[in-house]
Protein backbone atom coordinates (compact mmCIF):
# COMPACT_ATOMS: atom_id res chain seq x y z
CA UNK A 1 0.00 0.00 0.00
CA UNK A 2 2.99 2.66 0.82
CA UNK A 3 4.68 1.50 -2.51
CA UNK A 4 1.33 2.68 -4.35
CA UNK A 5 0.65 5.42 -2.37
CA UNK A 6 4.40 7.05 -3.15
CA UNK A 7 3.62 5.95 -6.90
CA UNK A 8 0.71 8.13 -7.06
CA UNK A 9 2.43 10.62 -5.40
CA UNK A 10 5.19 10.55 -8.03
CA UNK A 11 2.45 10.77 -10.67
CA UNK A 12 1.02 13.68 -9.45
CA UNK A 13 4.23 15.23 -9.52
CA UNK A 14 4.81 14.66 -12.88
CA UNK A 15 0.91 15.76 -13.76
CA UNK A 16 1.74 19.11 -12.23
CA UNK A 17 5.33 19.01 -13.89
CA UNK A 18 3.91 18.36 -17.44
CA UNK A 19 0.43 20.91 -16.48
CA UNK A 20 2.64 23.99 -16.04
CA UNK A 21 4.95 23.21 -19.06
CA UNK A 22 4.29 23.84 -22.80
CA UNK A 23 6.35 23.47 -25.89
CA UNK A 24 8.24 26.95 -25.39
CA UNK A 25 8.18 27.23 -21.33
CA UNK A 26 10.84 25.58 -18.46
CA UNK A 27 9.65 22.64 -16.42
CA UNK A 28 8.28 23.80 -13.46
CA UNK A 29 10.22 23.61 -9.84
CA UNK A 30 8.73 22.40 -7.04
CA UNK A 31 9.68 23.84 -4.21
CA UNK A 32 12.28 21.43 -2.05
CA UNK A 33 11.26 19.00 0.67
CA UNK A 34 12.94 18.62 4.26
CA UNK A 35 15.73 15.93 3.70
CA UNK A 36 16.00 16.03 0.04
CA UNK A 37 18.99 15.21 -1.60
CA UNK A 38 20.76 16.76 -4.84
CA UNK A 39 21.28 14.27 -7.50
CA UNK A 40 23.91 14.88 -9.97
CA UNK A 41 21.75 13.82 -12.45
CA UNK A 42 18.99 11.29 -13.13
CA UNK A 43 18.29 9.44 -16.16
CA UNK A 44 15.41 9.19 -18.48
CA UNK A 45 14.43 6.09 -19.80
CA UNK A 46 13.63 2.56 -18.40
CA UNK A 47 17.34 0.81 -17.51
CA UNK A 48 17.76 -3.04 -16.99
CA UNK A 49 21.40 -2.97 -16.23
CA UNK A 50 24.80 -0.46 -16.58
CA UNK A 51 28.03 0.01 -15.76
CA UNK A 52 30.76 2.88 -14.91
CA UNK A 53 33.14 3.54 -17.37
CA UNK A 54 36.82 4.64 -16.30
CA UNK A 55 35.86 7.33 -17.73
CA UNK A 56 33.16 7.88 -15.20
CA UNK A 57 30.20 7.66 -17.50
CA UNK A 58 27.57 5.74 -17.23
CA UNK A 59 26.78 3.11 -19.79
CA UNK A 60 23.04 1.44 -19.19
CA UNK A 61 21.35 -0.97 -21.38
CA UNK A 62 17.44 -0.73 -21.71
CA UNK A 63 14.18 0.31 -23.58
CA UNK A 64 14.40 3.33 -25.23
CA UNK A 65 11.59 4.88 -27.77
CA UNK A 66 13.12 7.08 -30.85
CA UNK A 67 11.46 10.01 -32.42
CA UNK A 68 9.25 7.98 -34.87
CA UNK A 69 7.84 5.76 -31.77
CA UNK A 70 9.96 2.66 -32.63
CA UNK A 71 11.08 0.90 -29.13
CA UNK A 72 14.11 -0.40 -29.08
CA UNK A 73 16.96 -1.74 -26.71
CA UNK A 74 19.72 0.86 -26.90
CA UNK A 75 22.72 1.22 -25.29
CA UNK A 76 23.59 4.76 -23.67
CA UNK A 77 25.69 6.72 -22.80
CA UNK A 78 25.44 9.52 -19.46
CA UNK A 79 28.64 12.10 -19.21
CA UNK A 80 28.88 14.06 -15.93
CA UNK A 81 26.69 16.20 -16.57
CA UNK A 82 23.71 13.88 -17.03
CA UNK A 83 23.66 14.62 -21.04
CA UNK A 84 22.46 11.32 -22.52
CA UNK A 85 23.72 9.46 -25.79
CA UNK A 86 22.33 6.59 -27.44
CA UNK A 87 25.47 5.00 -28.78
CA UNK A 88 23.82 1.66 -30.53
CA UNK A 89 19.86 0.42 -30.89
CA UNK A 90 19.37 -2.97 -30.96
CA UNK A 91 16.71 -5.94 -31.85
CA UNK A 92 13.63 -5.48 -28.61
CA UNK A 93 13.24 -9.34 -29.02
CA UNK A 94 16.49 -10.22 -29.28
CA UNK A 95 18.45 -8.12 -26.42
CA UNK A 96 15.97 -7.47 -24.06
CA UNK A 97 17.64 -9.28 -21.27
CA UNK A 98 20.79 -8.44 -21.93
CA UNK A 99 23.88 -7.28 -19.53
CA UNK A 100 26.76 -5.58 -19.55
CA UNK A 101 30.13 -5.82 -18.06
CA UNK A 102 33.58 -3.56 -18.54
CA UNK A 103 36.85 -5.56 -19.88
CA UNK A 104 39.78 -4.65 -18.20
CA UNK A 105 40.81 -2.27 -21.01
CA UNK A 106 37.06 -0.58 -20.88
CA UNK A 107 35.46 -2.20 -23.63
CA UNK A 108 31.49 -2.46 -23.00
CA UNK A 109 30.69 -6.46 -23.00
CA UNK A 110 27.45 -8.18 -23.27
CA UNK A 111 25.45 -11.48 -22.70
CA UNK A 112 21.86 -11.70 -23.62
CA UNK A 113 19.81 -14.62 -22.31
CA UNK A 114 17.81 -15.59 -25.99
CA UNK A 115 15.74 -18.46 -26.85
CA UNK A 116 17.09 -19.10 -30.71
CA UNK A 117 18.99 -16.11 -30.67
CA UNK A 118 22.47 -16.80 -32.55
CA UNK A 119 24.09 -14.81 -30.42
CA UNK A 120 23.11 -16.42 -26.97
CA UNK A 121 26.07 -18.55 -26.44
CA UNK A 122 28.59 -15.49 -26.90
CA UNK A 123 30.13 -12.85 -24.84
CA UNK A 124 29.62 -9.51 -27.19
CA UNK A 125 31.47 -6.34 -27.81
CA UNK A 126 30.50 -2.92 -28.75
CA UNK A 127 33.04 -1.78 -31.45
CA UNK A 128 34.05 0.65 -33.74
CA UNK A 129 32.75 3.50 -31.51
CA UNK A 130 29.94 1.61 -30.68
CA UNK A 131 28.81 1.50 -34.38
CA UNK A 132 29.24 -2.34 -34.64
CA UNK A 133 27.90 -5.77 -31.98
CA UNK A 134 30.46 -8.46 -32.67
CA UNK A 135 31.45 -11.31 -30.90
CA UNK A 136 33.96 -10.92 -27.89
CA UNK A 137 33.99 -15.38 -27.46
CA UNK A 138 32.14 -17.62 -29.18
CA UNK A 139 31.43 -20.77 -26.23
CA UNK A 140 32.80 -23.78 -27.06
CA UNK A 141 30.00 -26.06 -28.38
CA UNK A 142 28.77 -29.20 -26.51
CA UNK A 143 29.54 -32.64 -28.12
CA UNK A 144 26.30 -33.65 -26.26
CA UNK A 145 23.99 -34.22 -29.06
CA UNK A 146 21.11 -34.23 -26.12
CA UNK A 147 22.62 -31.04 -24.44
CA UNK A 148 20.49 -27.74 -24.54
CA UNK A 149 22.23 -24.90 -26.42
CA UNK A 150 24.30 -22.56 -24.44
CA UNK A 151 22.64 -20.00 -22.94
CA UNK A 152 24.38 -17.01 -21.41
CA UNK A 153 22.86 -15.18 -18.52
CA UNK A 154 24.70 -13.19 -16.24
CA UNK A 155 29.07 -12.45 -16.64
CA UNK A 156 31.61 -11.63 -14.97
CA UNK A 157 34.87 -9.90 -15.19
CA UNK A 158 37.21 -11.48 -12.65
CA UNK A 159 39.96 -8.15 -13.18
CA UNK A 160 42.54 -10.89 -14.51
CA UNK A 161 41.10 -11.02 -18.41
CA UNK A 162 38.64 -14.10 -17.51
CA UNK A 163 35.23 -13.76 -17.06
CA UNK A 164 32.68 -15.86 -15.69
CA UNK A 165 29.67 -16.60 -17.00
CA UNK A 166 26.09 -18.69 -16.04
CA UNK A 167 24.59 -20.69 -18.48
CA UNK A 168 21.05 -20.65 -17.36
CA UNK A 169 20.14 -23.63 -19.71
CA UNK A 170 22.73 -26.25 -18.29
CA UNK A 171 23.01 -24.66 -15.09
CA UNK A 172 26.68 -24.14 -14.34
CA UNK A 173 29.23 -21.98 -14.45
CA UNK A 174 32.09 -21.66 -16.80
CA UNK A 175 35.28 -19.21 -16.40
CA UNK A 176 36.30 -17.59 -19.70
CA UNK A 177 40.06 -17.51 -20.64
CA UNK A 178 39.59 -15.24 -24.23
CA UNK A 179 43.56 -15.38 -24.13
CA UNK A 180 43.50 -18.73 -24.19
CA UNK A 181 41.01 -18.96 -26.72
CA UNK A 182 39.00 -21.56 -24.19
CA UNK A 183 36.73 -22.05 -21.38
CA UNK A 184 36.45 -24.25 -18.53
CA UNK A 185 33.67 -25.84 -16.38
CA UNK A 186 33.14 -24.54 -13.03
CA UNK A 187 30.68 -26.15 -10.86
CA UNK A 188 26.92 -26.91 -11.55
CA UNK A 189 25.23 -30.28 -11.65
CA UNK A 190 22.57 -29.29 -14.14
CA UNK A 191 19.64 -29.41 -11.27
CA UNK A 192 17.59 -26.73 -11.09
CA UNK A 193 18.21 -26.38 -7.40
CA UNK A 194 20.20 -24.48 -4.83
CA UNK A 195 22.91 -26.66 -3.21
CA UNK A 196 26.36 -26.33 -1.78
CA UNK A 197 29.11 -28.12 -2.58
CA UNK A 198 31.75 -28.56 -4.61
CA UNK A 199 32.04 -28.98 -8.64
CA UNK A 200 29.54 -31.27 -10.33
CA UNK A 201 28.01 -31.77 -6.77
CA UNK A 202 26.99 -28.11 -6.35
CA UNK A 203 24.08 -26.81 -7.97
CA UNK A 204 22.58 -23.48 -9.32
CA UNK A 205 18.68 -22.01 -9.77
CA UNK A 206 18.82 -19.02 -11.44
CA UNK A 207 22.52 -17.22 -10.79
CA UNK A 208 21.46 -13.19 -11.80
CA UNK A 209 24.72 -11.27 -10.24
CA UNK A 210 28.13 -12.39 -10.08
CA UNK A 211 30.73 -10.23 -8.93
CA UNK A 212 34.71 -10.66 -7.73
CA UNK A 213 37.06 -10.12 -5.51
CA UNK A 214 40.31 -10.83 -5.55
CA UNK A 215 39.64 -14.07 -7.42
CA UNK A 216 36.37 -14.92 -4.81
CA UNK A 217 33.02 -15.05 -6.37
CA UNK A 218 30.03 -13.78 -4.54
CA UNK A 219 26.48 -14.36 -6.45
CA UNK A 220 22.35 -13.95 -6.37
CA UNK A 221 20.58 -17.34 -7.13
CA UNK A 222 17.18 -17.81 -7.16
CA UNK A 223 14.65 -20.19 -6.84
CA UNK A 224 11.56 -19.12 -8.75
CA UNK A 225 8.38 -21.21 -8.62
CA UNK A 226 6.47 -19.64 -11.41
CA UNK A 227 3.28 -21.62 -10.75
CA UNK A 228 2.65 -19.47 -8.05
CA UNK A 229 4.92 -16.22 -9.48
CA UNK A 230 7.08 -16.50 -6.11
CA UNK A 231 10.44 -16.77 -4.86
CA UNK A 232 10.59 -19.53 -3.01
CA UNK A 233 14.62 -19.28 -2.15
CA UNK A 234 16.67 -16.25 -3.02
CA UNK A 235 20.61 -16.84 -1.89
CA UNK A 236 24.01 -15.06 -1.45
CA UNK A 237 26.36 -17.73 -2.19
CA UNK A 238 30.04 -17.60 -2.65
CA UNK A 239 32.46 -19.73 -5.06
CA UNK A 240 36.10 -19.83 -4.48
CA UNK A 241 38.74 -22.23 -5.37
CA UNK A 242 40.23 -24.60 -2.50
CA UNK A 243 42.15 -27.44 -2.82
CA UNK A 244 41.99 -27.43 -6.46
CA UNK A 245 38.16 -27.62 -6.74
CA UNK A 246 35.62 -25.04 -6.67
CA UNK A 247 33.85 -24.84 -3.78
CA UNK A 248 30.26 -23.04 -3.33
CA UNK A 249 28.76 -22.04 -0.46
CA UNK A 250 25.50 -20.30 0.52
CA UNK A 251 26.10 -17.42 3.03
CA UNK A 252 22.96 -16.08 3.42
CA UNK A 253 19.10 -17.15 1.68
CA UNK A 254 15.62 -15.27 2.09
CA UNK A 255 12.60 -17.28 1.61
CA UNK A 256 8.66 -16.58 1.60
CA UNK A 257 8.53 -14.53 -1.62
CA UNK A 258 11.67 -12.26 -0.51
CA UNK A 259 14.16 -12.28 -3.01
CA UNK A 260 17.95 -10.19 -3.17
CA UNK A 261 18.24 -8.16 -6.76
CA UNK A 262 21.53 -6.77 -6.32
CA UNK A 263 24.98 -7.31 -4.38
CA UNK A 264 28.06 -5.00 -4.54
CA UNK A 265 31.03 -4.25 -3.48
CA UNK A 266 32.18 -0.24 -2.12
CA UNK A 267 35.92 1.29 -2.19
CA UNK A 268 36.08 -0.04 1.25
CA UNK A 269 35.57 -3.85 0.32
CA UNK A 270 32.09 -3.93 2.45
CA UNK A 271 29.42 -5.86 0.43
CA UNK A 272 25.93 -4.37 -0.29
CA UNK A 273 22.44 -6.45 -0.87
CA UNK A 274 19.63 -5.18 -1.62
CA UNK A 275 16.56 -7.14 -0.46
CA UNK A 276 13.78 -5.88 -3.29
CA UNK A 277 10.91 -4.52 -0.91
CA UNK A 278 13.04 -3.85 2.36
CA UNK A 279 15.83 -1.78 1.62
CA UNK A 280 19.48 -1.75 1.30
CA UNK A 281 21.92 -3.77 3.75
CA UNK A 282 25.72 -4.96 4.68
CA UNK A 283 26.63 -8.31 4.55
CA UNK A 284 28.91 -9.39 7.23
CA UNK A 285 31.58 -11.87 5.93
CA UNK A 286 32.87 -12.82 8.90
CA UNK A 287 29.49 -13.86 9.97
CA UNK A 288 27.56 -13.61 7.30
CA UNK A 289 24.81 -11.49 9.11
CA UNK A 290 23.20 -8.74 7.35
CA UNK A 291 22.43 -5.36 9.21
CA UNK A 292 20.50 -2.33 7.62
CA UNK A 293 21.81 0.33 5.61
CA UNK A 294 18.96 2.18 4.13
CA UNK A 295 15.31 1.68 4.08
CA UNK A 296 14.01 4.86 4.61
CA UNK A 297 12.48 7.47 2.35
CA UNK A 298 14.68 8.45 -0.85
CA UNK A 299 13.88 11.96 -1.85
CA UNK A 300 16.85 12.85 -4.69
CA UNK A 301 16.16 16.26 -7.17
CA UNK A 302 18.45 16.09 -10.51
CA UNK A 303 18.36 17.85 -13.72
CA UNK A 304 14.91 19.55 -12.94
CA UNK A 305 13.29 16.84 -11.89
CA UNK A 306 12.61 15.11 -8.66
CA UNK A 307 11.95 11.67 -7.32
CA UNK A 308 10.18 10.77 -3.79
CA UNK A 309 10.35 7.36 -3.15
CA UNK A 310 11.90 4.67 -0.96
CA UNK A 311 15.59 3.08 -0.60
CA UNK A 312 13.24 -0.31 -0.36
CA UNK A 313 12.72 0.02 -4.10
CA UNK A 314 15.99 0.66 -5.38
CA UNK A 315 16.98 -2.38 -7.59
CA UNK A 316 20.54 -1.87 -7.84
CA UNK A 317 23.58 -0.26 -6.75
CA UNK A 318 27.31 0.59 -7.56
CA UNK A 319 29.67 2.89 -5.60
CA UNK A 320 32.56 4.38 -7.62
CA UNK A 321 34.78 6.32 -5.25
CA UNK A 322 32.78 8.81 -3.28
CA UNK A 323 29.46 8.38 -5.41
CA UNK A 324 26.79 6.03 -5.61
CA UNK A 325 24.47 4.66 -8.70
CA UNK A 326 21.01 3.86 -7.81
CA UNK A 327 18.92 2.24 -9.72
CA UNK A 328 14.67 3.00 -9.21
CA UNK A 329 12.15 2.64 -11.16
CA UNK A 330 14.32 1.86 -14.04
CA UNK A 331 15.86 5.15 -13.76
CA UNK A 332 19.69 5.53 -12.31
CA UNK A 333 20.01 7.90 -9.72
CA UNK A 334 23.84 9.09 -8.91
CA UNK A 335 25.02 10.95 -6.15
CA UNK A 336 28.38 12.32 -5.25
CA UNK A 337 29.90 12.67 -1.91
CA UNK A 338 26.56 10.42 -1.13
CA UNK A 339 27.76 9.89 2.55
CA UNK A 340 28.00 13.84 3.31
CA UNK A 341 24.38 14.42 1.65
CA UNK A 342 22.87 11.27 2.93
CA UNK A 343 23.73 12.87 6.90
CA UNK A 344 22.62 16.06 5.78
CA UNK A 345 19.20 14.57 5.03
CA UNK A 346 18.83 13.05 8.19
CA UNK A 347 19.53 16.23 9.87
């Protein structure tokens, strides 16, 4: 009920944005709220996943509509300022679960979950300027003549030129070795199932984030019964190689329709989930207990326009020095020197 209440809130907003705006006049300016924060900027169109670029630009993959009405999945790019850029459209049926990671060297990678897409079992690049998709690594095929064709879901850089990736049809995990031209089984016994263990013995649900540090895997995988369109297990696990094997193990799970969207690491090394519907929290990995970070009201103004909402619906994060990336409502939020504003607004 709050979540629809603040959604009718925002639409009002935008009613009385769009009511006292023509062709030829400036968007009106509400006036600010007690505790509001000042976005750098805030982006315009509906974002399924991004990145920061060394270049500290923001590159974000989602739907974007052009100036005939075509809707497309386009890849864009934010500078500084908060000036957008779409750098490539691509194929709506075709891309639109795809995500991105960096390559060491900055290059924009993808992976797009397809179901006869020819490009499902490849790691993609945006070249040329972003003028041109080609493949990055092509998977090596399975001799299985009754295997399911590879199909990538989430990736990894692992900051050494590898990259992991999930193959959400045969339910492992492979590390990439481009290099190498090769890639190598992980762990994942095919069962659609969360279970620790080690190698063929482990298995994976649905793996949607993987992330690294210093060679250590942490990941989301759920367990989605979609008979009754619930999660009935959603899982931080970790995957790390000891004693020549790779080990997983789950460090913390939510059940009863609860599930974790997002997990990241800050400049500090502290790890971040956010639990979709109750906010933003630490993860503890000496203990693995989680304690809260945010869950309280997220009021942010950027560029002219304003959101009032709630750090329980933000569906993603990254930190990148002394800013953060939040992602609500399919719109990225960033915010410099977040920790100084964030006590200000508590104030």
């Amino acid at each position: 009920m709050k979540r629809r209440i603040l959604a009718i809130a925002l639409l009002q907003f935008f009613l009385v944005l769009n009511s006292c705006s023509g062709p030829d006049s400036k968007p009106a300016i509400l006036p600010e709220e007690k505790g509001e924060i000042k976005a750098d900027y805030i982006t315009s169109f509906s974002i399924n996943d991004f990145v920061i670029g060394s270049d500290n630009k923001l590159y974000s993959i989602g739907q974007n509509q052009d100036e005939k009405g075509a809707i497309y999945i386009s890849l864009k790019k934010t500078d500084l300022d908060g000036k957008e850029a779409t750098l490539k459209n691509l194929d709506l049926g075709t891309y639109n679960l795809a995500k991105l990671a960096l390559a060491d060297n900055g290059d924009i990678l993808m992976v797009s979950k397809g179901n006869d897409s020819p490009d499902q079992d490849k790691i993609m690049r945006f070249e040329n300027n972003f003028s041109e998709l080609n493949a990055f690594y092509a998977m090596k095929p399975i001799s299985s003549p009754f295997a399911s064709k590879i199909n990538l879901f989430t990736i990894c850089n692992n900051n050494d030129n590898t990259y992991f990736v999930f193959d959400i049809n045969a339910r492992n995990i492979k590390r990439v070795l481009p290099e190498l031209k090769g890639d190598v089984f992980v762990a994942g016994s095919g069962k659609n199932e969360i279970k620790d263990g080690a190698g063929l013995d482990a298995s994976f649900a649905t793996v949607t984030k993987i992330i690294s540090l210093n060679s250590v895997l942490y990941l989301i995988d759920d367990l989605y019964d979609s008979s009754t369109g619930t999660y009935k297990n959603s899982a931080i696990r970790k995957l790390e190689y000891v004693n020549n094997e790779w080990n997983v193990k789950t460090l913390v799970s939510v059940t009863n329709g609860d599930h974790f969207s997002d997990i990241t690491f800050d400049t500090k090394n502290d790890l971040y989930v956010v639990n979709v519907g109750k906010g933003i929290f630490k993860l503890n990995l000496q203990d693995n207990s989680l304690s809260l970070f945010k869950d309280g009201d997220l009021k942010v103004r950027g560029s002219g326009k304003g959101v009032f909402s709630s750090f329980k619906y933000v569906q993603m994060l990254k930190f990148k020095g002394n800013d953060i990336y939040l992602l609500e409502s399919g719109n990225v939020i960033k915010i410099s020197d977040f920790q100084t504003k964030f006590a200000a607004a508590e104030k």
